[in-house]
Each structure stands twice: as structure tokens, then as C-alpha cells.
N, C-alpha and C. Protein backbone atom coordinates (compact mmCIF):
# COMPACT_ATOMS: atom_id res chain seq x y z
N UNK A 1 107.26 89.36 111.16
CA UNK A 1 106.59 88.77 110.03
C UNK A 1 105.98 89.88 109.17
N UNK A 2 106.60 90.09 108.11
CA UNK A 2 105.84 90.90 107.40
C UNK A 2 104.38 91.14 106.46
N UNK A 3 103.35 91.90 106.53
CA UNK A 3 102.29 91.56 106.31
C UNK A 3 102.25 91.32 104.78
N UNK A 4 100.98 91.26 103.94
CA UNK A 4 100.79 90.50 102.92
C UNK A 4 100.51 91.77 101.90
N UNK A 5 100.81 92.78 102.30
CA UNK A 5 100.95 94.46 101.47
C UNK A 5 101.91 94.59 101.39
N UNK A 6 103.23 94.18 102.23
CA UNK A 6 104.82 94.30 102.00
C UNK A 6 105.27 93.49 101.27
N UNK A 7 104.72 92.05 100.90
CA UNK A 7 105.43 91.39 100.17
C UNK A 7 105.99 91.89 98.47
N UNK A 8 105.06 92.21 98.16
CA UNK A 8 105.90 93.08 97.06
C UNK A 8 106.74 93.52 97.14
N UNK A 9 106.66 94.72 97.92
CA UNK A 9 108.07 95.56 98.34
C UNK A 9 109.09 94.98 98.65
N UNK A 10 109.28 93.82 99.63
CA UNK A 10 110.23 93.39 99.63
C UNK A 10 110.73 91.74 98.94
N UNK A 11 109.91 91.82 97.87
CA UNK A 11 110.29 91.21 96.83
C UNK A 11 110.99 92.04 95.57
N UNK A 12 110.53 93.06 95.20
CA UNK A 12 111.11 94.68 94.55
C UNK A 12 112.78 94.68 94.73
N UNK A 13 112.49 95.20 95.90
CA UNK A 13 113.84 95.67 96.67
C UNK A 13 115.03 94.64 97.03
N UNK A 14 114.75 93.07 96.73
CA UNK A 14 115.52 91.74 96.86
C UNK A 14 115.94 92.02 95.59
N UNK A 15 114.81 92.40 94.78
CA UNK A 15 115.53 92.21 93.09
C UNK A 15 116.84 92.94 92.65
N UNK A 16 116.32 94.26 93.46
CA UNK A 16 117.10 95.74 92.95
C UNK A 16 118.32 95.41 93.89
N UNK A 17 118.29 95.00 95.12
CA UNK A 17 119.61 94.31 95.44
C UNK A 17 120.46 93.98 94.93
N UNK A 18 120.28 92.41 94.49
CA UNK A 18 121.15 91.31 93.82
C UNK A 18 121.17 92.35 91.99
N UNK A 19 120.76 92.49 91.60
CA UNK A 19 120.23 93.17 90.78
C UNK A 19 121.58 94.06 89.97
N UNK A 20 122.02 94.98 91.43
CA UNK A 20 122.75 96.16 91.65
C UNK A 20 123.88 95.39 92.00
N UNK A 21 123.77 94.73 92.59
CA UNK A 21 125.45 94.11 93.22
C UNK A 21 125.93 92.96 91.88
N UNK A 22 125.12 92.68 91.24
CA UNK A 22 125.99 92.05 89.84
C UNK A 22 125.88 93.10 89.41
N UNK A 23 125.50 93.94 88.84
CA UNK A 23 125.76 94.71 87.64
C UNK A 23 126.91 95.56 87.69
N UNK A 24 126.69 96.72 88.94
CA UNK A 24 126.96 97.87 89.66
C UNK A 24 128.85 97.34 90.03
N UNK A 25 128.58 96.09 91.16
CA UNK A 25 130.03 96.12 91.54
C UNK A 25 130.04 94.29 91.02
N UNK A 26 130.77 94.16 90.03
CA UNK A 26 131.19 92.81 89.39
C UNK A 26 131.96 91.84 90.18
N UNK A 27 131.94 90.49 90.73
CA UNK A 27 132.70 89.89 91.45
C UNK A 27 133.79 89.12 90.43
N UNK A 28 133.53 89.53 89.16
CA UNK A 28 134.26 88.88 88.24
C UNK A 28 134.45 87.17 88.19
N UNK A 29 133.37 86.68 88.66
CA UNK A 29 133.68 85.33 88.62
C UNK A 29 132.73 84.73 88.00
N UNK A 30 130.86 85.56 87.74
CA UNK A 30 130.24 85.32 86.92
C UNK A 30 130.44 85.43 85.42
N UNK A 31 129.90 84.92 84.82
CA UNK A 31 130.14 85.12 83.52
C UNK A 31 129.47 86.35 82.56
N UNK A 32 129.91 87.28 81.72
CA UNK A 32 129.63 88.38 81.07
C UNK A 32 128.29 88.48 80.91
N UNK A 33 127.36 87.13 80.18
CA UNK A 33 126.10 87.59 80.16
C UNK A 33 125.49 87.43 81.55
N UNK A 34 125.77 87.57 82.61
CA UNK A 34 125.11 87.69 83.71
C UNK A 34 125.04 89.08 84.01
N UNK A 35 126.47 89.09 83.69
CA UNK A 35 126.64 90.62 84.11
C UNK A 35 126.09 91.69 83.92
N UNK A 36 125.99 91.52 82.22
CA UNK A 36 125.38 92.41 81.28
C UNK A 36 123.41 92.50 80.64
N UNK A 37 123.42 91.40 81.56
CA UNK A 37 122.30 90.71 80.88
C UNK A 37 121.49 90.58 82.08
N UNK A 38 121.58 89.64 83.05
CA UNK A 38 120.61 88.91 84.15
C UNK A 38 120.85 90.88 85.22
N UNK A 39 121.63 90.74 85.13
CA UNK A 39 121.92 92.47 86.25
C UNK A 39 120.72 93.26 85.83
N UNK A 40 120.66 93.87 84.71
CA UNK A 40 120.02 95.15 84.01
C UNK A 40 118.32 94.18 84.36
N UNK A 41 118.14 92.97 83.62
CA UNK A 41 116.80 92.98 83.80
C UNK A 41 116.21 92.79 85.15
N UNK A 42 117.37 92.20 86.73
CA UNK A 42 116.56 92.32 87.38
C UNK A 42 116.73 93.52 88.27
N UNK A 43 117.20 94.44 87.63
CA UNK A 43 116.78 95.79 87.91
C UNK A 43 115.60 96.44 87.46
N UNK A 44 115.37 96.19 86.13
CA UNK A 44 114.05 96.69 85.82
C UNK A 44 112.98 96.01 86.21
N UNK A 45 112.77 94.36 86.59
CA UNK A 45 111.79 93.99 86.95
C UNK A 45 111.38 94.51 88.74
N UNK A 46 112.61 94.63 89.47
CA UNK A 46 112.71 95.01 90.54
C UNK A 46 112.49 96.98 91.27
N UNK A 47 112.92 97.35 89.96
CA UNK A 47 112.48 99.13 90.64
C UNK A 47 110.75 98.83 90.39
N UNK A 48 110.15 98.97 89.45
CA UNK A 48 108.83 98.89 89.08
C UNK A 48 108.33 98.06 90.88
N UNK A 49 108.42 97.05 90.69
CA UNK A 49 108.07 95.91 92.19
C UNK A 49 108.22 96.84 92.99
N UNK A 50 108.90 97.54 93.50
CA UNK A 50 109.35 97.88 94.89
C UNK A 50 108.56 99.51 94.59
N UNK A 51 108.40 100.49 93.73
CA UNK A 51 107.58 101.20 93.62
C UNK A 51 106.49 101.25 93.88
N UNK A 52 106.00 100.02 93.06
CA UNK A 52 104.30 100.00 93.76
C UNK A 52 104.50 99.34 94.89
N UNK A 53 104.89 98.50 95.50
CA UNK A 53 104.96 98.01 96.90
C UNK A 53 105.24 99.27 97.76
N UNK A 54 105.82 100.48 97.61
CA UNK A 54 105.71 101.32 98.31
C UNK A 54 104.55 102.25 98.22
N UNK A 55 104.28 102.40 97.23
CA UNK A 55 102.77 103.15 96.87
C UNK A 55 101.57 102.26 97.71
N UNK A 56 101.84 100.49 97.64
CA UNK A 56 100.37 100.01 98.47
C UNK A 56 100.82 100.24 99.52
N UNK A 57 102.06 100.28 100.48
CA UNK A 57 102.04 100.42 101.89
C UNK A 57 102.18 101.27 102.28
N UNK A 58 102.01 102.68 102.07
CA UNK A 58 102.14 103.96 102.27
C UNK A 58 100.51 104.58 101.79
N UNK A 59 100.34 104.70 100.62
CA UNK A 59 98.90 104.55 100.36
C UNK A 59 97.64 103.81 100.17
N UNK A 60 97.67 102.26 100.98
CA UNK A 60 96.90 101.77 100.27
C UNK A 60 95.96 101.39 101.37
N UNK A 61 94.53 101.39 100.84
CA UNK A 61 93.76 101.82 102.15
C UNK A 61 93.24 100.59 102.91
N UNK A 62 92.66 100.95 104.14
CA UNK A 62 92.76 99.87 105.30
C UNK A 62 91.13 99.67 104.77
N UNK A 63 90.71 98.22 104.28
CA UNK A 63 89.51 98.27 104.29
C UNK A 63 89.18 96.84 105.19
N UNK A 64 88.14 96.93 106.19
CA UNK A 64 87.26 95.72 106.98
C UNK A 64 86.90 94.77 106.00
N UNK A 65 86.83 93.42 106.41
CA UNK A 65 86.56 92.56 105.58
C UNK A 65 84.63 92.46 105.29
N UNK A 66 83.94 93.10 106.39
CA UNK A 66 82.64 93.48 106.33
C UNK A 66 82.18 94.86 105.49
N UNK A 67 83.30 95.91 104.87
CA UNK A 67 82.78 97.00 104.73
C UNK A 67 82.26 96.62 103.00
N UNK A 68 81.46 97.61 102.88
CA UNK A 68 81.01 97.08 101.91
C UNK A 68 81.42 99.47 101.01
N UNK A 69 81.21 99.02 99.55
CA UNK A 69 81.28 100.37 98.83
C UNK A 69 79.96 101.00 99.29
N UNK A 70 80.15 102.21 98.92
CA UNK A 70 79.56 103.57 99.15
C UNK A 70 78.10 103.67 98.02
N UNK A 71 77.14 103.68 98.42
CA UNK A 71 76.40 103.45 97.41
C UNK A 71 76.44 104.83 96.44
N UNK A 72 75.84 104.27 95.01
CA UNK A 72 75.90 105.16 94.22
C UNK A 72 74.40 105.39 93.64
N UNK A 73 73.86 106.93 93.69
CA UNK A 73 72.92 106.82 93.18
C UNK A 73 73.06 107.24 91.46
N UNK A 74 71.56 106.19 91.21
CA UNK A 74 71.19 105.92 89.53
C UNK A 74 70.28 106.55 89.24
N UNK A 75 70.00 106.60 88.43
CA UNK A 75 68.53 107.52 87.32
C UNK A 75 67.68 106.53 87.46
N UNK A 76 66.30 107.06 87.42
CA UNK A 76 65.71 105.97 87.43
C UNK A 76 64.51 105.81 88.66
């Protein structure tokens, strides 16, 4: 089960899939504007997705549901 920081990513990477396999290799049975059209954008909606989904699960930090921020001191 994948946790709730991966879902992006592998919502991203579903896109850039299907994405790549219409555009990239054509089964010729869709029709041209799919090809040319639905391919390219869900490539671009899909690299962006799967970028930051790798940026939160690689960098994104483990915080306790009790921790609270770092105080900051004010003037005053």
C-alpha cells in the first residue's frame, strides 16, 4: 500500500506512461488528435507530477503529528 507522499508520484509517472506510449509508439487505431494532442499534454501534466512527487519522497521531511515549529525570537 503505498503511503499518502507517493501518491503523487505515482500518479506523475501513470501519466508519463500512457502519456509516452500514445505519443512515442502509436497503436494506430486512435485517432490523430489523440495522438498529437491528448499524448503531449499528458506528458506535460505528468513529468511536472512525478518530479515533485519525487522531490516530497526523497526530501520531504518526517514531521510528528505533536511537533510543533521552532520558536522564533521577536523584538520587543
Amino acid at each position: 500500500m503505498p503511503s499518502r507522499k507517493d501518491i503523487l508520484l505515482i500518479a506523475g509517472l501513470l501519466l508519463l506512461i500512457i502519456g509516452s506510449l500514445i505519443f512515442f509508439h502509436p497503436f494506430h487505431t486512435e485517432p490523430m488528435w489523440m495522438e498529437w494532442v491528448a499524448g503531449p499534454v499528458l506528458i506535460y501534466f505528468g513529468l511536472p507530477l512525478a518530479m515533485v512527487g519525487v522531490a516530497i519522497h526523497f526530501f520531504g521531511g518526517k514531521r510528528e503529528h505533536g511537533a510543533s515549529l521552532p520558536r522564533v525570537k521577536t523584538r520587543g
